[in-house]
Protein backbone atom coordinates (compact mmCIF):
# COMPACT_ATOMS: atom_id res chain seq x y z
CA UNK A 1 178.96 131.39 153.13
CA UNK A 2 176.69 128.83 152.07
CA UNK A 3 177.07 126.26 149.27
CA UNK A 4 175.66 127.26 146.41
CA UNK A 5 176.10 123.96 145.12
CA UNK A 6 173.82 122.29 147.40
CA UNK A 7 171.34 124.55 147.01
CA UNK A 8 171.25 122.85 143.08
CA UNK A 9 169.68 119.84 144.75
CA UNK A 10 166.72 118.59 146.90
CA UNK A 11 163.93 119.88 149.14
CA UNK A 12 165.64 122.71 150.86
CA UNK A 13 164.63 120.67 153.98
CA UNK A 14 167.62 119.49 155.45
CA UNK A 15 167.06 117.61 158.98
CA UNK A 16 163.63 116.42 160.82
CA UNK A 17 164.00 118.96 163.56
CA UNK A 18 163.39 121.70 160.41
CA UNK A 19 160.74 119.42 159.29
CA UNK A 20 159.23 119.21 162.26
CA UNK A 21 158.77 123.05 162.48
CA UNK A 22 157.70 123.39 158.87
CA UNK A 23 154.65 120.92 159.26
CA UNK A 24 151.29 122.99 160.49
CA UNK A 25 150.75 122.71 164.22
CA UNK A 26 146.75 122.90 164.07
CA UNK A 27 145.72 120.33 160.87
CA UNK A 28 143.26 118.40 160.19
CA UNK A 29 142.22 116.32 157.22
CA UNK A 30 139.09 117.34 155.53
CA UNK A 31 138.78 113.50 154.32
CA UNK A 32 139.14 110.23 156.37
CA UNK A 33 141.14 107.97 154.66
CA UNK A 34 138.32 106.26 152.93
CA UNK A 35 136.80 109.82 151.73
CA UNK A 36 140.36 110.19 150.72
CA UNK A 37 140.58 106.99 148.33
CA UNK A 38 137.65 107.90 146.63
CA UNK A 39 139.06 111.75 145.72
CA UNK A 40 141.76 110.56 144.54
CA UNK A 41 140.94 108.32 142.22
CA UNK A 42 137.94 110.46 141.24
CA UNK A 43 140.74 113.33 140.72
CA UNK A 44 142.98 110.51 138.54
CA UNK A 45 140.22 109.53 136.30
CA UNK A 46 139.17 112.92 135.59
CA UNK A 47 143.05 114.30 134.97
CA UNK A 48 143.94 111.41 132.21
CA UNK A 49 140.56 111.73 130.64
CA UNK A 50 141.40 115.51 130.30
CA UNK A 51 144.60 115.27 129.51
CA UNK A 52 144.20 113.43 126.96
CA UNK A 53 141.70 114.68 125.37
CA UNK A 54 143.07 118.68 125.44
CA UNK A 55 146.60 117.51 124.68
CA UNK A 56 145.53 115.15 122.21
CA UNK A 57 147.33 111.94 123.83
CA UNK A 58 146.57 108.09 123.96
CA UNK A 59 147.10 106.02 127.13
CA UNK A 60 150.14 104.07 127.00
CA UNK A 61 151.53 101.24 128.96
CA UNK A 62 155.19 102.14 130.81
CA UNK A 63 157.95 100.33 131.67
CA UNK A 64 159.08 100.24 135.46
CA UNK A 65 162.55 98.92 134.57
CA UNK A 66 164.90 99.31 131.84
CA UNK A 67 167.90 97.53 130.36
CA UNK A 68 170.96 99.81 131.65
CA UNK A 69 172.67 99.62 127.94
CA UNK A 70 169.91 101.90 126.41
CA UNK A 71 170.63 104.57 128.34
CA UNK A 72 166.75 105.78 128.78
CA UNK A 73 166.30 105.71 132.43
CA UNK A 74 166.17 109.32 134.12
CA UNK A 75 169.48 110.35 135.84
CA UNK A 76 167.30 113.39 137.02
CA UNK A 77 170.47 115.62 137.45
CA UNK A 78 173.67 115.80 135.37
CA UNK A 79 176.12 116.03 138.71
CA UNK A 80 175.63 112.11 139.58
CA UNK A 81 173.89 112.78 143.25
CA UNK A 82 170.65 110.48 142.14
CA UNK A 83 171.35 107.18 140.68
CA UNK A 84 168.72 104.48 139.76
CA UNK A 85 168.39 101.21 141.47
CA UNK A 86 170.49 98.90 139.34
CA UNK A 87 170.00 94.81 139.82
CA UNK A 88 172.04 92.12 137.65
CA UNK A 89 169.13 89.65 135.82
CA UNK A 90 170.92 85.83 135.44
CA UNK A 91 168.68 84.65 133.03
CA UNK A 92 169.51 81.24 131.58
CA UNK A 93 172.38 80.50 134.02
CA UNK A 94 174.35 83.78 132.94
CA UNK A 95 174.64 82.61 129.10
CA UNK A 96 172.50 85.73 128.37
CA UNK A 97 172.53 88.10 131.15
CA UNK A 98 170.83 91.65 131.59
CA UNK A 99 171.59 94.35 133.93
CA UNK A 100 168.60 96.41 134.95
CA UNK A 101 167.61 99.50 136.34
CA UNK A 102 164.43 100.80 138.36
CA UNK A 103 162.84 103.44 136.53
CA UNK A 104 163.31 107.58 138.20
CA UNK A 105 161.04 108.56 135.35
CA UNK A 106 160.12 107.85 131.63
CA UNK A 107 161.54 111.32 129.96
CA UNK A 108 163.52 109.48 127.72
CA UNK A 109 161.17 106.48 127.10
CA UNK A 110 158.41 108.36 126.10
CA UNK A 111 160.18 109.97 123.47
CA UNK A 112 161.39 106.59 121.81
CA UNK A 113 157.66 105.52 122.43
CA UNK A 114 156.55 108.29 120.35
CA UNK A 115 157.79 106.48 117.27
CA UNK A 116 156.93 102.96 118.35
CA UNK A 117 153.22 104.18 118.55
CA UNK A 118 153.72 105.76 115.01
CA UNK A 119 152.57 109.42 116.69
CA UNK A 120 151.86 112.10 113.91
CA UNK A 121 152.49 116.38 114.94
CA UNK A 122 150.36 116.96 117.35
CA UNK A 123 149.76 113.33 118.93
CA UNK A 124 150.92 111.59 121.73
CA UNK A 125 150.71 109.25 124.96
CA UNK A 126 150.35 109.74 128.22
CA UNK A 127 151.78 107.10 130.95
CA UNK A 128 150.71 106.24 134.50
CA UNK A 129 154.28 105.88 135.30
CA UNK A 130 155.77 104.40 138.89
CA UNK A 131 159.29 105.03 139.93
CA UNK A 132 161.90 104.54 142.77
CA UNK A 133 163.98 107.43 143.80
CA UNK A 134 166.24 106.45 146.53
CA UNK A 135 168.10 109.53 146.95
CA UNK A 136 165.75 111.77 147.97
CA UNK A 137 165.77 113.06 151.63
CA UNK A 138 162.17 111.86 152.90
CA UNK A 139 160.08 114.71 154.35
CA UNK A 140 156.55 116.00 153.24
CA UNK A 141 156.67 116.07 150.14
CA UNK A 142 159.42 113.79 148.93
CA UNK A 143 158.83 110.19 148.64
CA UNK A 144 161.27 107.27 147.65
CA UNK A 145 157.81 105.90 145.48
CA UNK A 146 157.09 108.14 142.98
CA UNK A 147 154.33 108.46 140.53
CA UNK A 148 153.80 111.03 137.45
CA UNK A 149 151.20 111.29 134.17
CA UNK A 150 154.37 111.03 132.19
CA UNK A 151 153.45 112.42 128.33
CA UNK A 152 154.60 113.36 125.24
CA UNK A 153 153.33 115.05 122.19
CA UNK A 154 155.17 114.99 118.79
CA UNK A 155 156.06 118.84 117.49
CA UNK A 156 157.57 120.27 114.41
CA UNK A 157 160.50 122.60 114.44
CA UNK A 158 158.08 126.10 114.20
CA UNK A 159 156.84 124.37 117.62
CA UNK A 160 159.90 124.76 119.23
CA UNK A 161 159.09 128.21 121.06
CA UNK A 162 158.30 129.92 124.60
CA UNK A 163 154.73 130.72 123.26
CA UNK A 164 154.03 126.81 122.09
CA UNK A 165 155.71 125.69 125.48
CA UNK A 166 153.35 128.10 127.52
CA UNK A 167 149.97 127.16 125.34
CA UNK A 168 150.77 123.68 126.26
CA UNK A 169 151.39 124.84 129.81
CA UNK A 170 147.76 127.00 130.33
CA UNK A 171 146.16 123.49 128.91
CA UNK A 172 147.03 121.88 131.97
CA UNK A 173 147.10 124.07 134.13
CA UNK A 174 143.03 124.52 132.72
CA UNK A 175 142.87 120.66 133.50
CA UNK A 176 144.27 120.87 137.20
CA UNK A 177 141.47 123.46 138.00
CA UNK A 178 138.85 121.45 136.21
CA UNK A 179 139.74 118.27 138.60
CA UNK A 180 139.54 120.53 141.53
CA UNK A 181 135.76 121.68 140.45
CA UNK A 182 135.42 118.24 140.21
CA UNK A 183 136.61 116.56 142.97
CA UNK A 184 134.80 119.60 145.28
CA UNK A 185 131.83 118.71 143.62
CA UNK A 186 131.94 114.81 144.98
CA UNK A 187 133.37 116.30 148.37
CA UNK A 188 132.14 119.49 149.56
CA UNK A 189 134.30 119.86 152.64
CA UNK A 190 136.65 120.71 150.54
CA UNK A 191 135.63 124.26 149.74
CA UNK A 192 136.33 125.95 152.87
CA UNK A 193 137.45 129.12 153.78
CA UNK A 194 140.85 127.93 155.75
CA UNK A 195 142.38 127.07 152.27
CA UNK A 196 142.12 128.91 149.03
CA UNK A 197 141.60 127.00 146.09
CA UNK A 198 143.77 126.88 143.06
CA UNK A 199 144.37 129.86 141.69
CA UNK A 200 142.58 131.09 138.21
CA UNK A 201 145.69 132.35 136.60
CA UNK A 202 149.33 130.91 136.33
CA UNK A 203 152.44 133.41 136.22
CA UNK A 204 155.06 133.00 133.92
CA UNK A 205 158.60 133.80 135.23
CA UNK A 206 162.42 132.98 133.91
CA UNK A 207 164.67 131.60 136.32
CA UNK A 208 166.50 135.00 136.23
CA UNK A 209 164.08 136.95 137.40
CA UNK A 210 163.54 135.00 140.22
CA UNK A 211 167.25 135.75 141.43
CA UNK A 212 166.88 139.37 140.48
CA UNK A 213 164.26 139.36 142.69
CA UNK A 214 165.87 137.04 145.80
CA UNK A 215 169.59 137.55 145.09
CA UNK A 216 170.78 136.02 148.48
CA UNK A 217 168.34 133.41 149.02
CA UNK A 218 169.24 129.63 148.44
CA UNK A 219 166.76 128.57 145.60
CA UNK A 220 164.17 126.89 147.28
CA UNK A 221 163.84 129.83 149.53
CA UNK A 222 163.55 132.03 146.53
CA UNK A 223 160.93 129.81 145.17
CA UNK A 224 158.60 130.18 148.23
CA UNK A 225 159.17 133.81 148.55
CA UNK A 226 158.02 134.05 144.82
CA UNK A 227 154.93 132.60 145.31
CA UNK A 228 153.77 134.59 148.37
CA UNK A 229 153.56 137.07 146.23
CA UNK A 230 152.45 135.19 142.90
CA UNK A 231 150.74 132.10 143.82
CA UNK A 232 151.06 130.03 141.29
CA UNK A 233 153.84 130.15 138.63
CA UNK A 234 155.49 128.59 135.72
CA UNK A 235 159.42 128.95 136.31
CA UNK A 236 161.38 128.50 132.54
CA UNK A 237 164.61 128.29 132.07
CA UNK A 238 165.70 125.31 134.28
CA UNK A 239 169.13 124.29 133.84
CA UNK A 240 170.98 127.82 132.53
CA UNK A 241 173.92 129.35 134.03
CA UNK A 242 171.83 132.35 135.82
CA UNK A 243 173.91 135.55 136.25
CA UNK A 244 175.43 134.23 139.76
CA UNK A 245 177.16 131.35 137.71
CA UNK A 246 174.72 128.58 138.82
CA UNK A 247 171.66 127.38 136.99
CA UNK A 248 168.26 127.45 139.28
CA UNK A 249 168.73 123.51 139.68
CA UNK A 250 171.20 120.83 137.67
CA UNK A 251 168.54 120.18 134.98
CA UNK A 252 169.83 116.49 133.27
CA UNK A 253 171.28 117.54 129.85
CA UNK A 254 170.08 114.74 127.44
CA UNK A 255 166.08 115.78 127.13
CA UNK A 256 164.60 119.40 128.40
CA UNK A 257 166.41 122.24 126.03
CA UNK A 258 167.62 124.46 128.58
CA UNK A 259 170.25 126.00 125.84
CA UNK A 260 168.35 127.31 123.21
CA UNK A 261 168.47 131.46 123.24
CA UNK A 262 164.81 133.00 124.19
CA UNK A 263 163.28 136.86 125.19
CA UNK A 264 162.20 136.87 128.64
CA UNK A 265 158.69 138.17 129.34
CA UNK A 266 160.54 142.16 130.62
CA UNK A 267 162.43 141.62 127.46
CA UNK A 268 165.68 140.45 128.43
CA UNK A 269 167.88 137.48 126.64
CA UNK A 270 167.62 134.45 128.17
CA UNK A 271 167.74 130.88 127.61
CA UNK A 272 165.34 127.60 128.15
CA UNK A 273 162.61 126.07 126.72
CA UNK A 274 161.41 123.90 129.82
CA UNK A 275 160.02 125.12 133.25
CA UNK A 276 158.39 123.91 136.55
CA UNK A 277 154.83 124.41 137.75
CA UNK A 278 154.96 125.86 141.19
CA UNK A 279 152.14 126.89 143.65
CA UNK A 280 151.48 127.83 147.24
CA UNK A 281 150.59 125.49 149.13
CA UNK A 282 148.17 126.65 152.26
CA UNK A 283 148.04 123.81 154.11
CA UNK A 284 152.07 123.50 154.42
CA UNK A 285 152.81 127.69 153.65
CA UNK A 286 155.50 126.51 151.74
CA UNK A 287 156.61 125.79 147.61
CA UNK A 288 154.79 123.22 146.23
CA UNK A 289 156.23 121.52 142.77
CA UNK A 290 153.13 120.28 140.71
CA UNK A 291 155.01 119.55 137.17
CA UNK A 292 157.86 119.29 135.39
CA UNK A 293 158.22 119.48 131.83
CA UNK A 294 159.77 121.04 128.33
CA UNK A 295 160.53 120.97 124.86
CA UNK A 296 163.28 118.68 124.21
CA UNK A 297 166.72 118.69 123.18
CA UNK A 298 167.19 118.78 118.99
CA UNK A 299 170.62 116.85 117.95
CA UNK A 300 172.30 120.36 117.76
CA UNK A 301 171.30 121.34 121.42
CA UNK A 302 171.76 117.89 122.84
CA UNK A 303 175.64 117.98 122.25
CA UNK A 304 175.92 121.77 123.50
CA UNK A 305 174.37 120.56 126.61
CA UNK A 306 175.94 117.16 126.99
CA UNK A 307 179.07 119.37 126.35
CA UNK A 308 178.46 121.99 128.67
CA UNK A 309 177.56 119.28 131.33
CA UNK A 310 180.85 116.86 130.82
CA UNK A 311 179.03 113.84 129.69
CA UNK A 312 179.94 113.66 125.63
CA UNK A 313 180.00 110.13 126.41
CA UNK A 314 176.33 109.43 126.22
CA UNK A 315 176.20 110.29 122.66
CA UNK A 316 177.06 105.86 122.27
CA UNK A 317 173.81 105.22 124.38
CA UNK A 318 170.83 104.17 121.80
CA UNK A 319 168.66 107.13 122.94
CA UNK A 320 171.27 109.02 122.58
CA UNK A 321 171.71 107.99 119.28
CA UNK A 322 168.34 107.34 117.84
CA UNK A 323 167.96 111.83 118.11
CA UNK A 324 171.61 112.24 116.70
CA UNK A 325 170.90 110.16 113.40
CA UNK A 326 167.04 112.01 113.37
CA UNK A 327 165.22 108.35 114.27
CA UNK A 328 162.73 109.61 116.88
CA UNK A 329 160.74 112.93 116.93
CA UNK A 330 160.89 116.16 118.10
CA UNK A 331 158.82 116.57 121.33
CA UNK A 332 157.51 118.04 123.91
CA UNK A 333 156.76 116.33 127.48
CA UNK A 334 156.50 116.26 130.91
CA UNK A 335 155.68 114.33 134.11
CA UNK A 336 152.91 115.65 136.11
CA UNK A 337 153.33 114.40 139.83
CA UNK A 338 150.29 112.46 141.14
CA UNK A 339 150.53 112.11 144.27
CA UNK A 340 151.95 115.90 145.07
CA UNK A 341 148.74 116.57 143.05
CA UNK A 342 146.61 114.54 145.19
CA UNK A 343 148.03 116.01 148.34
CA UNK A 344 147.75 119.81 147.10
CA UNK A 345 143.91 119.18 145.71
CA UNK A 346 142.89 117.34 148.60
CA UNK A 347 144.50 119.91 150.92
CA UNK A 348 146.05 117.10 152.42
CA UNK A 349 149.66 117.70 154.91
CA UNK A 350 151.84 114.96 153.46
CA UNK A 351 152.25 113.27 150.70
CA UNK A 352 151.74 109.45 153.12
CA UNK A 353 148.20 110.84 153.70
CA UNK A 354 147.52 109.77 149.85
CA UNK A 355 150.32 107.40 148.63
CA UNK A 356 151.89 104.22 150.54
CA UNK A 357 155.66 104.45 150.43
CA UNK A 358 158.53 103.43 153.35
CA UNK A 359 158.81 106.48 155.68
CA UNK A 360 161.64 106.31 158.45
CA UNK A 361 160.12 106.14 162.21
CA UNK A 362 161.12 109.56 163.31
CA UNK A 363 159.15 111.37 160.24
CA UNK A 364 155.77 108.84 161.31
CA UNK A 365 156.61 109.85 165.20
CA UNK A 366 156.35 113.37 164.02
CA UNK A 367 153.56 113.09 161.71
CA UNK A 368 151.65 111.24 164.42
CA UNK A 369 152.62 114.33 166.81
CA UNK A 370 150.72 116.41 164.28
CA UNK A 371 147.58 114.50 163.69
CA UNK A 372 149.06 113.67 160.17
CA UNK A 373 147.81 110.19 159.49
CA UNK A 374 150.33 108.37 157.16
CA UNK A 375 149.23 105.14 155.21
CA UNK A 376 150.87 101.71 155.95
């Protein structure tokens, strides 16, 4: 019987020899590498300049460390198995030390940010955010650099709904199609017939119905299954108990409301007010994770999830603190992945064809072995 457990976490890839097999054996990129530079910042510009303007958000510098003691950095899962890069900062000969950490993302930031920006309902900021993830198992689309459009937008209570969360969602998923148009527009080879496009409609599923559909399939399985059938989809939900007593993947507990009670699009009771953007990708025939993002926790849904998840001891942390005692706003956010967005738009094989990161020598050996051209 397989571990359900570690189904919760990573890629669903779980050796190069798998990896090897799951990479296409006839690619080719439709850009050189200098063709490619040009997309993809052609495809940046046009995302934050649309974003922005359709979410109503304001560009924002972003931290790429944090001081460990305010308890913002991104633990990405509540079971421990992804921990930041922590380093010890002397200072003046250790009379006022700091302890550090490497940013995994800005979910908590950007919600303290909110206030420090003085964001009114319905503003917000938008980040070009870099990260280190060390604990992710390197393959095609997992990278040890990461970088998102981290943002947040400043809601009221009547906000806090499926149907705001899924307005919110169509708005980018209008923007993603735009830059597509866009970038096709600068570099025609990119229409061709070997690889659809993006498709014109998202599908909006709950995590339940998902396993109701692919009750014996480990979750990333299940995901790619899904979207053979519906290409691109919005999964909510992330981070409830499903029926088989596991939630679709350990969801961190202290900022996407996966608690709160909701109706599920057949009708059923559910729970979750955060979700995933999924799509197929052709190029790779497999899942392809474009976004993650939610409404977050209130004060009253922070400790049933920090209870739920073991870790009442956060409540100390400042951020923590600052939404018990009502000192930052309610929100909603996300982190949109750039580079996995690069790679999808650009119909690109790996995410090395469009981001420079460390990648062990057996993944370049294979890569090389499949005309995949990593940068260096």
């Amino acid at each position: 019987m397989r571990d359900k457990m570690k189904d919760l976490a990573g890629p669903g890839i779980g050796n190069y020899e798998e990896l090897e097999r799951v990479l296409p054996q006839d690619y080719g990129s439709l850009l050189n590498p200098r063709e490619t530079q040009k997309a993809l910042f052609a495809v940046k510009e046009y995302i934050e300049e649309n974003l922005c303007r359709d979410l109503n958000l304001m560009m924002v510098t972003v931290p790429l460390m944090v001081d460990v003691e305010s308890g913002v950095n991104d633990l990405l899962d509540r079971d421990g198995s992804r921990t930041p890069i922590q380093f010890h900062i002397s200072n003046d000969y250790e009379k006022h030390p700091l302890d550090a950490q490497i940013v995994q993302a800005a979910t908590k930031w950007k919600r303290i940010a909110l206030k420090q920006f003085s964001c009114e309902v319905g503003e917000g900021i938008c980040t070009d955010m870099r990260a280190v993830r060390k604990d992710y198992f390197l393959d095609h689309d997992h990278s040890a650099y990461v970088d998102q459009w981290d943002w947040e937008q400043v809601i009221t209570e009547d906000h806090r709904n499926l149907e705001y969360l899924k307005e919110v969602v169509r708005k980018i998923w209008n923007v993603l199609k735009g830059a597509e148009s866009h970038v096709q527009e600068l570099f025609p080879q990119l229409k061709t017939d070997k690889y659809l496009n993006i498709p014109e409609e998202l599908t909006f599923l709950h995590a339940e119905e998902i396993l109701g559909m692919y009750p014996d399939l480990p979750r990333k399985e299940r995901e790619t299954e899904v979207l053979k059938k519906y290409p691109a989809i919005f999964i909510t939900g992330i981070g409830w108990p499903l029926k088989d007593g596991y939630p679709h993947e350990m969801r961190a507990a202290d900022y996407d409301d996966w608690i709160t009670e909701t109706i599920s699009g057949s009708g059923n009771p559910t729970h979750g007010l955060n979700g995933d953007i999924l799509v197929w990708n052709p190029v790779t025939k497999r899942r392809h994770e474009l976004t993650s993002m939610g409404i977050r926790v209130t004060k009253e849904t922070l400790k049933k999830q920090l209870e739920m998840s073991g870790q009442l001891d956060f409540l100390k942390l400042p951020y923590h603190q600052a939404i018990m005692n009502d000192d930052i706003p309610l929100s909603i956010g996300g982190g949109i992945g750039q580079t996995r967005t690069y790679m999808y738009l650009l119909k690109k094989a790996h995410l090395g064809e469009v981001s420079v990161s460390v990648w062990p020598k057996i993944l370049k050996e294979i890569c090389k072995k499949k005309n995949i051209s990593i940068l260096e």
